[in-house]
Protein backbone atom coordinates (compact mmCIF):
# COMPACT_ATOMS: atom_id res chain seq x y z
CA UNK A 1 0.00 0.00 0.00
CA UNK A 2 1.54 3.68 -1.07
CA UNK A 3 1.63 6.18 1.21
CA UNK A 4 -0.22 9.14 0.79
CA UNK A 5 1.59 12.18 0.78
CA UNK A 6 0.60 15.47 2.65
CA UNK A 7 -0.02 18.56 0.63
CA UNK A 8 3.35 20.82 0.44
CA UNK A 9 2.68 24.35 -0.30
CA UNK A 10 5.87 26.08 -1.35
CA UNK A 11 6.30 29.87 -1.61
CA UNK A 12 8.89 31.90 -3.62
CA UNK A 13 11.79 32.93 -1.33
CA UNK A 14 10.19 36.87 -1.41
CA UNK A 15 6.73 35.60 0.19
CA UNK A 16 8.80 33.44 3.06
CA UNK A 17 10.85 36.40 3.94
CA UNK A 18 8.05 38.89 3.91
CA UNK A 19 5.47 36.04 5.93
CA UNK A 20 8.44 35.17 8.12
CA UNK A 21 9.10 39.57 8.85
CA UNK A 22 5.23 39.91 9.62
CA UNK A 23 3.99 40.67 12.89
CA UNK A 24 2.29 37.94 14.64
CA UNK A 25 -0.84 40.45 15.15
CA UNK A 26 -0.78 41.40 11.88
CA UNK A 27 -1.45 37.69 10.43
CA UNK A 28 -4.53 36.20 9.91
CA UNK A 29 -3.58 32.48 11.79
CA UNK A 30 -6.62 31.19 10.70
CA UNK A 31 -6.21 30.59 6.78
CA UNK A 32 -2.21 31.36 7.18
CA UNK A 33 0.49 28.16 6.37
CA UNK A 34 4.24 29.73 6.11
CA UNK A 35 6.23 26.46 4.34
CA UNK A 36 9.91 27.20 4.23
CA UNK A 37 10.55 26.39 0.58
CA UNK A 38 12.36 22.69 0.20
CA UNK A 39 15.99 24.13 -0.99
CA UNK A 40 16.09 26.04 1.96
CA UNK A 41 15.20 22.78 4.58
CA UNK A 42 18.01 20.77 3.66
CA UNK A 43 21.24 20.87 2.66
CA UNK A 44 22.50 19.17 -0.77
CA UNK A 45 26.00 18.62 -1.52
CA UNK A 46 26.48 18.05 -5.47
CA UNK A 47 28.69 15.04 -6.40
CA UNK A 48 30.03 13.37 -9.66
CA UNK A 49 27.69 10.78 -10.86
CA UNK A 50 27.73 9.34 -14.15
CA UNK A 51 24.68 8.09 -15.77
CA UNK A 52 24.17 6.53 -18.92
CA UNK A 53 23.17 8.45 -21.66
CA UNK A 54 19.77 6.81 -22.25
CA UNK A 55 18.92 6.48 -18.94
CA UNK A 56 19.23 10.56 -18.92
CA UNK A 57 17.55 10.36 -21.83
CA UNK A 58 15.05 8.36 -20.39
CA UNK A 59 14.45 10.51 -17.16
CA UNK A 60 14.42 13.62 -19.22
CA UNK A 61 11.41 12.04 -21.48
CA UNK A 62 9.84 10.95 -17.89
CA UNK A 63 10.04 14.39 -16.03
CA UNK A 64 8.67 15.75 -19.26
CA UNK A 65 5.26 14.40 -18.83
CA UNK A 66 5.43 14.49 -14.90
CA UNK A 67 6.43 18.31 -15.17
CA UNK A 68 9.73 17.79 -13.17
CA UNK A 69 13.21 18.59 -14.14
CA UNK A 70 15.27 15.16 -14.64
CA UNK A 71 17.69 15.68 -11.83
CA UNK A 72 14.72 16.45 -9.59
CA UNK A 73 13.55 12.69 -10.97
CA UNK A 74 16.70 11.99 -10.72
CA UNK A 75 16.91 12.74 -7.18
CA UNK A 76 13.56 11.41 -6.06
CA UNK A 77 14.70 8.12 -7.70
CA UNK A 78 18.49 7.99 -5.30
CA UNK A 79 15.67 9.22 -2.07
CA UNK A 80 13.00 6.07 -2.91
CA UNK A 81 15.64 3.65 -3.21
CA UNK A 82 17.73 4.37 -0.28
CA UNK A 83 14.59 4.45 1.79
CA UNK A 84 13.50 0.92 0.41
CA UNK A 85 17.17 -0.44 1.40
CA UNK A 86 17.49 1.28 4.50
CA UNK A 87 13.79 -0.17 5.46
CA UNK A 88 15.13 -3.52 4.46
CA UNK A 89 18.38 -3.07 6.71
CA UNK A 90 16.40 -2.10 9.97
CA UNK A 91 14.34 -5.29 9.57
CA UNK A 92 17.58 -7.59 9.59
C-alpha cells in the first residue's frame, strides 16, 4: 500500500521572507500556512555521478510528462531507493 503524501505548499523565497518579517498580530492564523521552501530545509551537496546516456535520456522524457526537471527525478529516484534499502536493513 503507497503512502499518501501530505499537501506541500511552497512559496517563492520573497513571500517566506516577507510572511516570516510579519507581525504575529498582523497575520490572519486562521487561513495562514508559512512552508519554508524545500531548498532552503536541507542541505545538498552536489557530487560526480555518471549516468548513462539513455537512462538521462530516459528521465528527461519521464520528467517531461510528470512536469519535473530530470535531476529532480533523478533525485527522487536515489531518495526512494535508499529508503526501500534502508527499510530492508532495519528489519535484519
Amino acid at each position: 500500500m503507497k503512502k499518501k503524501l501530505a499537501n506541500v505548499v511552497q512559496h517563492s523565497d520573497r513571500e517566506y521572507r516577507e510572511a516570516s518579517q510579519m507581525k504575529l498580530k498582523d497575520a490572519d492564523m486562521s487561513s495562514a500556512v508559512v512552508v519554508k521552501p524545500i531548498w532552503r530545509m536541507r542541505r545538498t551537496h552536489p557530487i560526480p555521478l555518471r549516468i548513462e546516456g539513455v537512462d538521462i535520456a530516459t528521465a528527461k522524457r519521464i520528467g517531461r510528462v510528470k512536469g519535473l526537471p530530470y535531476q529532480t527525478l533523478l533525485k527522487v529516484y536515489i531518495r526512494e531507493g535508499i529508503e526501500r534499502d534502508r527499510k530492508l536493513i532495519t528489519r535484519n
